[in-house]
C-alpha atoms as a PDB file:
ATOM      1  CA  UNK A   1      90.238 103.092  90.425  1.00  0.00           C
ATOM      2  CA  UNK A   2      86.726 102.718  91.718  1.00  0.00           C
ATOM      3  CA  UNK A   3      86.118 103.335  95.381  1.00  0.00           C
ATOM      4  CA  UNK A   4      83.553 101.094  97.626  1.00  0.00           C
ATOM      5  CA  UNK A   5      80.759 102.259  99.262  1.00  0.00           C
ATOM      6  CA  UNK A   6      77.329 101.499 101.002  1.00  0.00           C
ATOM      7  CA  UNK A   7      74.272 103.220  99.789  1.00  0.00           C
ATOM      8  CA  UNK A   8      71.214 102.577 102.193  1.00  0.00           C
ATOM      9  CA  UNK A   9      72.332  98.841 102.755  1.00  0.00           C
ATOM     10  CA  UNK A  10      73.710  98.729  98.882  1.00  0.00           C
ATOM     11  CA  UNK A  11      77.361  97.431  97.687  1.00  0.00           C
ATOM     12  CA  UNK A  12      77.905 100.653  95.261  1.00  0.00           C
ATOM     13  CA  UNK A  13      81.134 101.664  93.799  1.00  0.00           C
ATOM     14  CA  UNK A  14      82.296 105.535  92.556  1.00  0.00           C
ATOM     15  CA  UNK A  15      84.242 105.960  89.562  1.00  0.00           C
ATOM     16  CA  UNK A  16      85.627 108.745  87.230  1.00  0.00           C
ATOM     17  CA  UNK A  17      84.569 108.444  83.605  1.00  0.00           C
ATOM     18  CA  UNK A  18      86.022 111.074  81.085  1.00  0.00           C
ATOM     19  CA  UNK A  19      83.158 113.810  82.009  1.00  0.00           C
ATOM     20  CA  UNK A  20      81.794 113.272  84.925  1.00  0.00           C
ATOM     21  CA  UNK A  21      81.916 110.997  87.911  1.00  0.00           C
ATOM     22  CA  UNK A  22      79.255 107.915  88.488  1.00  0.00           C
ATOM     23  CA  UNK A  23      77.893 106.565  91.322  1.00  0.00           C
ATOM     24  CA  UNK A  24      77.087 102.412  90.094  1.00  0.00           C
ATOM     25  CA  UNK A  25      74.683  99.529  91.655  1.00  0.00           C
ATOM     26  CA  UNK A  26      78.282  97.204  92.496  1.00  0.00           C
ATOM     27  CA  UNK A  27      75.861  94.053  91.591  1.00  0.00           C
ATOM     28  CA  UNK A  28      73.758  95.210  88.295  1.00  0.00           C
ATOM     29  CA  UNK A  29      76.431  97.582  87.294  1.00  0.00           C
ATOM     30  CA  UNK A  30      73.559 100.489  86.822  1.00  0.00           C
ATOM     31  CA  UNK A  31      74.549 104.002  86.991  1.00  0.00           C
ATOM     32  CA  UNK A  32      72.567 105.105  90.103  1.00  0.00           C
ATOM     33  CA  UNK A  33      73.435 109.085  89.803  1.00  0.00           C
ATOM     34  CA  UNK A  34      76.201 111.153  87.932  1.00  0.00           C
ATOM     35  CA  UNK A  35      77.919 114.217  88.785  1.00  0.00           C
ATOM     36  CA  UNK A  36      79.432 116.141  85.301  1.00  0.00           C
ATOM     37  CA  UNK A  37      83.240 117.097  86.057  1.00  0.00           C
ATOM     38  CA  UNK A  38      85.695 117.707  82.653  1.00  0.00           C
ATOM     39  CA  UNK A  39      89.003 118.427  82.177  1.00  0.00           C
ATOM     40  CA  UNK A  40      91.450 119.655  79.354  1.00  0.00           C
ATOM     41  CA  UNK A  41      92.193 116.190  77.959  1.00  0.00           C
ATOM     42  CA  UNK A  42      89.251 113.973  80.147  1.00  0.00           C
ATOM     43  CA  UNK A  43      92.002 113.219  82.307  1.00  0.00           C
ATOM     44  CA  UNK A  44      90.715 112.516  86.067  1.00  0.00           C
ATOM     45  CA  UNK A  45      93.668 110.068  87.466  1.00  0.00           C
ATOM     46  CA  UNK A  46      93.457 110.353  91.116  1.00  0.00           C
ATOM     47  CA  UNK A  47      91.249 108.324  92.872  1.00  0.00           C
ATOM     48  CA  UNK A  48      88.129 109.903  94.868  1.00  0.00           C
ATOM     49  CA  UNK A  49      88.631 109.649  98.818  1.00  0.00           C
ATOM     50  CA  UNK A  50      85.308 108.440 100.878  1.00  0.00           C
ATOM     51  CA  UNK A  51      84.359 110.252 103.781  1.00  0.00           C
ATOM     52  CA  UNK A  52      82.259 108.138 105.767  1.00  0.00           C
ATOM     53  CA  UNK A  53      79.385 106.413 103.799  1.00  0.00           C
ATOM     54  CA  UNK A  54      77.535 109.793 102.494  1.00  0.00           C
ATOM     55  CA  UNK A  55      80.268 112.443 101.264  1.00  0.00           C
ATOM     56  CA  UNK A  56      82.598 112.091  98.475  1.00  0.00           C
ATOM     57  CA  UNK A  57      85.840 114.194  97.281  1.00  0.00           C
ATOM     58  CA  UNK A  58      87.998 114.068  94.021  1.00  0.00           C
ATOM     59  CA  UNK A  59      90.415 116.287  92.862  1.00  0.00           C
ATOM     60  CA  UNK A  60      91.591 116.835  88.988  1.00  0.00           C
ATOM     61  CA  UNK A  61      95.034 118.536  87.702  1.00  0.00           C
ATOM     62  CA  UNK A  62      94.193 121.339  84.757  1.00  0.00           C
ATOM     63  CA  UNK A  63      93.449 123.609  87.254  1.00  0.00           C
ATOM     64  CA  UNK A  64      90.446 122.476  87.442  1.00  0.00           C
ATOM     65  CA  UNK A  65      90.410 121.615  91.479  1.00  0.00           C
ATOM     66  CA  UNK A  66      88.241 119.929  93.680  1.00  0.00           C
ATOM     67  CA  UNK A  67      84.469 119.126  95.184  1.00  0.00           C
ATOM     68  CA  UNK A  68      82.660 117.374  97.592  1.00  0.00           C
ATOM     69  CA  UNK A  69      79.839 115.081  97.164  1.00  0.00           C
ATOM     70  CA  UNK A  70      76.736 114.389  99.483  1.00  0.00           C
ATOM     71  CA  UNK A  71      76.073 110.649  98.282  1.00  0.00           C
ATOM     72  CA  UNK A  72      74.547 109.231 101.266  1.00  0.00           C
ATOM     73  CA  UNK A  73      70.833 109.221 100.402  1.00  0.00           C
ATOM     74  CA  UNK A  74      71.175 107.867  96.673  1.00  0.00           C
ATOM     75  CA  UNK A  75      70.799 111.500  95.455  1.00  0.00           C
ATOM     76  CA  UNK A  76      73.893 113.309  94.532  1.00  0.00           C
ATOM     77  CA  UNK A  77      75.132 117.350  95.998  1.00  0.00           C
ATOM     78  CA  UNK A  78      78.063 119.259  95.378  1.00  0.00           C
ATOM     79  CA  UNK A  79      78.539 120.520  99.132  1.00  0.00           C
ATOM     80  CA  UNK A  80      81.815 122.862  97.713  1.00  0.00           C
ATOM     81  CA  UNK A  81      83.883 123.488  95.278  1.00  0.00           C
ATOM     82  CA  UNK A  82      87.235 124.819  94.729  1.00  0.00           C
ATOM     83  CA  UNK A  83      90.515 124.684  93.293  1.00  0.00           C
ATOM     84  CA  UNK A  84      92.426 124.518  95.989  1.00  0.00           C
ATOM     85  CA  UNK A  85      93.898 121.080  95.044  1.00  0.00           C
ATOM     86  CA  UNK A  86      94.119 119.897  91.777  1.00  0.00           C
ATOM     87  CA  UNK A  87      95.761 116.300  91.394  1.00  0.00           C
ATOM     88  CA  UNK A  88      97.019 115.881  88.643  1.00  0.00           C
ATOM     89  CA  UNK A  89      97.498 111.987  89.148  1.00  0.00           C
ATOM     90  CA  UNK A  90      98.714 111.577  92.683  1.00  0.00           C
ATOM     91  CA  UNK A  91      95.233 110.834  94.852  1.00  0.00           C
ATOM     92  CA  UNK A  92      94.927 112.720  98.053  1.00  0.00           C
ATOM     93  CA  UNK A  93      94.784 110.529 101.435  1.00  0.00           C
ATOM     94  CA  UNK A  94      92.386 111.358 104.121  1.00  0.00           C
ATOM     95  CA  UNK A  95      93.904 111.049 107.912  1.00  0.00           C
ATOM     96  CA  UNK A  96      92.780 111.883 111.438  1.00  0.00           C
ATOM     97  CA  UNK A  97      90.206 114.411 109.002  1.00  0.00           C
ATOM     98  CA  UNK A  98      92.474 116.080 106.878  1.00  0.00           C
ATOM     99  CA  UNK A  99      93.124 115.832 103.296  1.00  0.00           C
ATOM    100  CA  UNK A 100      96.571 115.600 102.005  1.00  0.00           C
ATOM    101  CA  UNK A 101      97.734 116.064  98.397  1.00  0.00           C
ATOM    102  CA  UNK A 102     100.309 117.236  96.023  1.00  0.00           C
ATOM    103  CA  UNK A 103      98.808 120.460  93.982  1.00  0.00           C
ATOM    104  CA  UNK A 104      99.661 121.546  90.813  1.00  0.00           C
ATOM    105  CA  UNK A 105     100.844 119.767  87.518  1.00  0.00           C
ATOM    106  CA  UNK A 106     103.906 118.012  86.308  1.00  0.00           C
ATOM    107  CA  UNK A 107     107.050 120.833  86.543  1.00  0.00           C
ATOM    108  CA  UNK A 108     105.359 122.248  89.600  1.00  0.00           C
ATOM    109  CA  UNK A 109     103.250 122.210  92.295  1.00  0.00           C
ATOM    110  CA  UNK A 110     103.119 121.197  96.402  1.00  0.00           C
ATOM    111  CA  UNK A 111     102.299 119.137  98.902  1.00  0.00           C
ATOM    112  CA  UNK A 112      98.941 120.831 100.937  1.00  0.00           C
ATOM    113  CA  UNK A 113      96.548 120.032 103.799  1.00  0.00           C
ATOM    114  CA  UNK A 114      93.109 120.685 103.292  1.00  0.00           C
ATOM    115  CA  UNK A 115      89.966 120.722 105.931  1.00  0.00           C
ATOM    116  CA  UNK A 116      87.748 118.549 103.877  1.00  0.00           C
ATOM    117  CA  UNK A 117      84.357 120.172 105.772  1.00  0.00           C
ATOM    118  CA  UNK A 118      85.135 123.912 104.142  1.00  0.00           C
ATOM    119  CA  UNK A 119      87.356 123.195 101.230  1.00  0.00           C
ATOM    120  CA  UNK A 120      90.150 125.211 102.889  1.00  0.00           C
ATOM    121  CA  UNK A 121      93.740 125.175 102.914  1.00  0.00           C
ATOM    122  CA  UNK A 122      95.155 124.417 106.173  1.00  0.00           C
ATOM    123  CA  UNK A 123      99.161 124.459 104.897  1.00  0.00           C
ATOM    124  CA  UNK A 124     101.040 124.096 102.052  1.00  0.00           C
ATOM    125  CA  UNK A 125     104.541 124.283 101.151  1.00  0.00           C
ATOM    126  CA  UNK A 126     106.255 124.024  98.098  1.00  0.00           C
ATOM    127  CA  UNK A 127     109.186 121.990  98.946  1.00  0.00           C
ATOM    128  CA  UNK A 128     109.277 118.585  98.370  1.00  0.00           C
ATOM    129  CA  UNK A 129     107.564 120.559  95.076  1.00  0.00           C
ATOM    130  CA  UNK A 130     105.759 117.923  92.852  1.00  0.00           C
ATOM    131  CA  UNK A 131     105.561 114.261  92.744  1.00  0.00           C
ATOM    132  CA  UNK A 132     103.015 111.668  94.829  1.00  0.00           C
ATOM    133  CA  UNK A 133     102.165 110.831  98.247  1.00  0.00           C
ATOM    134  CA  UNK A 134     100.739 108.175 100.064  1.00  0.00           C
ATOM    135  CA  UNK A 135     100.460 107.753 103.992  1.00  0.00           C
ATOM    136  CA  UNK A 136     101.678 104.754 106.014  1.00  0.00           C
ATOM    137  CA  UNK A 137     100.546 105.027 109.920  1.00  0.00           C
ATOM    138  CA  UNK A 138     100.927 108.789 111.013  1.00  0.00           C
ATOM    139  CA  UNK A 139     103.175 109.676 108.134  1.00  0.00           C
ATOM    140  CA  UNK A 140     103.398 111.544 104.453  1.00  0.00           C
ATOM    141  CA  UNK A 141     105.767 109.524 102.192  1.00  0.00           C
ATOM    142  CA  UNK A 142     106.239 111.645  99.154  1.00  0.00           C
ATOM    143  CA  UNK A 143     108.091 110.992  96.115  1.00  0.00           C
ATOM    144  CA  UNK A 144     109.125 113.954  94.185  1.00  0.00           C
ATOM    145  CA  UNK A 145     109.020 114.100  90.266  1.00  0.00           C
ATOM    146  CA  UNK A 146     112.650 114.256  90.213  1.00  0.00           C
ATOM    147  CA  UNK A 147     113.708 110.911  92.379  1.00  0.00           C
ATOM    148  CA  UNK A 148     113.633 112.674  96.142  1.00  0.00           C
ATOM    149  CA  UNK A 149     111.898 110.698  99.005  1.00  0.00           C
ATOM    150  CA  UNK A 150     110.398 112.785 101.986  1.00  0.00           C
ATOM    151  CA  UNK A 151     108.392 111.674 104.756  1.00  0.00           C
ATOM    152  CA  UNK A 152     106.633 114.018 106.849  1.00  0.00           C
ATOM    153  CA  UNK A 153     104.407 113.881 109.798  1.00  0.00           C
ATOM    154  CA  UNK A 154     100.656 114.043 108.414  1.00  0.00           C
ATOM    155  CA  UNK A 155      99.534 117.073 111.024  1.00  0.00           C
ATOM    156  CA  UNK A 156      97.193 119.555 110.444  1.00  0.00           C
ATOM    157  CA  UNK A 157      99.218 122.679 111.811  1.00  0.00           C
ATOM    158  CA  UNK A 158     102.114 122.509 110.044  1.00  0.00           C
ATOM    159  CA  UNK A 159     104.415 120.687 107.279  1.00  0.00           C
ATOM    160  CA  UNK A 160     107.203 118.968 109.390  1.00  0.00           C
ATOM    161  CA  UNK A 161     109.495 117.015 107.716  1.00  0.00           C
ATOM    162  CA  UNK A 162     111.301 113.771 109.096  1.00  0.00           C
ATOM    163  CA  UNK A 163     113.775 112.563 106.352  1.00  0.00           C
ATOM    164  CA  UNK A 164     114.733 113.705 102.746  1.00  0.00           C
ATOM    165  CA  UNK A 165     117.200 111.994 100.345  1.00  0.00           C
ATOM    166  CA  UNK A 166     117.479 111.393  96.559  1.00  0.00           C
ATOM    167  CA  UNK A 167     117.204 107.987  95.942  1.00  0.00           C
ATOM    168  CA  UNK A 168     116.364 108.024  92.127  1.00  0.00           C
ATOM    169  CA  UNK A 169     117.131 109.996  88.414  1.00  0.00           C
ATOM    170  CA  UNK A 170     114.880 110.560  85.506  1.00  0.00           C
ATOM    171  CA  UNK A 171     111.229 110.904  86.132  1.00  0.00           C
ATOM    172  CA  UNK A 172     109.137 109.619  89.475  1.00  0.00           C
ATOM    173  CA  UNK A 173     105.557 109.751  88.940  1.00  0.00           C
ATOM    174  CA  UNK A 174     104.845 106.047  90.735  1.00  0.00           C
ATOM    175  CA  UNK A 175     103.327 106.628  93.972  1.00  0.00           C
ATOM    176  CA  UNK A 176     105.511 104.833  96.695  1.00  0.00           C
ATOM    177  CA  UNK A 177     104.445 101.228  98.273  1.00  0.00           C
ATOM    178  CA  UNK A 178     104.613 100.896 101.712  1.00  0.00           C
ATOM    179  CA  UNK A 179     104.775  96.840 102.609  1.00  0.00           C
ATOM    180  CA  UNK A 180     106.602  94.884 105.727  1.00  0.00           C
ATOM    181  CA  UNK A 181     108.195  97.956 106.697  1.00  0.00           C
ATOM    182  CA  UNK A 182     109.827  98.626 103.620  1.00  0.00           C
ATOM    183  CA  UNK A 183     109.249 101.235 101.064  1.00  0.00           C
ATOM    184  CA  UNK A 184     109.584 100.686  97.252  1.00  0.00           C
ATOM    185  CA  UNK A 185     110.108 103.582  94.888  1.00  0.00           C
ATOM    186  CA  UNK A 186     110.386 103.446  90.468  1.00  0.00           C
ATOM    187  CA  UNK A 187     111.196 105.785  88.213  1.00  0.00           C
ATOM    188  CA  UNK A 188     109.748 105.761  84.677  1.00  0.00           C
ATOM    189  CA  UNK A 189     112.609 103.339  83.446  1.00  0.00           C
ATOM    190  CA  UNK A 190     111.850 100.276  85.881  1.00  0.00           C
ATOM    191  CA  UNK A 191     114.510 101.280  88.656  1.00  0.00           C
ATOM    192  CA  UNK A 192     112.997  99.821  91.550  1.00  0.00           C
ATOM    193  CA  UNK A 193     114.784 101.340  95.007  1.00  0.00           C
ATOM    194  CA  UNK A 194     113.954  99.495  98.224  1.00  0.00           C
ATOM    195  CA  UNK A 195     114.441 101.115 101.483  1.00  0.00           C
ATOM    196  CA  UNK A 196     113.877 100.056 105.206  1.00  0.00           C
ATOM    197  CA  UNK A 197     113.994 102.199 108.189  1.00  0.00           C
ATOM    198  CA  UNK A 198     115.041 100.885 111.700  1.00  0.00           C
ATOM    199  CA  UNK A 199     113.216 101.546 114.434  1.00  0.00           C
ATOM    200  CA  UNK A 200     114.031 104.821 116.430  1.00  0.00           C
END
């Protein structure tokens, strides 16, 4: 999905192609600057987080891993690089300035919290194990691969987990929706859970 931005006053938008990312004029649709990025298949699925108005970070499964972008002054520059997090397809969320993601591919990986200034990994753990995340006030609400819901606090010190239970079979790669204090989860065959959670 493309992400919204201002450049010097401009409506601009950032989006993955197959080989690199592009940074395009939101009104004339012109490519403004490029940055080349390829992986095994052209596969880039999760969606680049904003940081501010002037830096940029993505993150691609295929071990290839992740970067951030100075965008701010129309020119793009890869600030760092690594591979500590490669999403696959789940896009990392960006809270209180931390990153959080699921690493790895589908069969494996885990959930991690990276410093998005250095590139480095501030914790991960491999239980929940692979799946999606998205964040809803101060908390992680993963869905595992294999149907298990976990919400966690999104902290920078630690994992902490607040609830776990498997609510789903067969395959989970939809990203939970969090709306009017209920959360939806689907597996690949069109099972739709609901859940709400009472106030403590």
């Amino acid at each position: 999905a493309p992400v919204s931005y201002l450049q010097q006053g401009k409506p601009m938008v950032a989006i993955f192609a197959g080989k690199a990312i592009h940074g395009v004029d939101a009104d004339s649709g012109a490519v403004a600057w490029s940055f080349p990025w390829e992986t095994a298949y052209d596969v880039h699925a999760a969606v680049p987080v904003l940081i501010g108005d002037e830096k940029l970070f993505f993150s691609s499964g295929y071990n290839h891993g992740c970067a951030m972008l100075s965008i701010g002054d129309g020119k793009v520059a890869k600030l760092w690089e690594n591979k500590n997090l490669c999403s696959q397809f789940s896009s990392p969320v960006l809270y209180q300035g931390n990153l959080y993601g699921i690493n790895g591919n589908v069969g494996g990986g885990e959930v991690r919290c990276i410093d998005p200034q250095s590139g480095a990994v501030k914790w991960r753990t491999n239980d929940p194990g692979f799946g999606s995340l998205m964040i809803g006030g101060d908390k992680l609400i993963i869905m595992t691969e294999n149907g298990r819901l976990v919400i966690a606090e999104a902290q920078a010190d630690a994992f902490k987990e607040l609830y776990r239970k498997e609510i789903l079979s067969g395959t989970c790669w939809t990203v939970p929706v969090l709306a009017n204090g209920r959360i939806y989860c689907r597996n690949h065959a069109g099972t739709l859970v609901c859940l709400r959670f009472a106030a403590p």
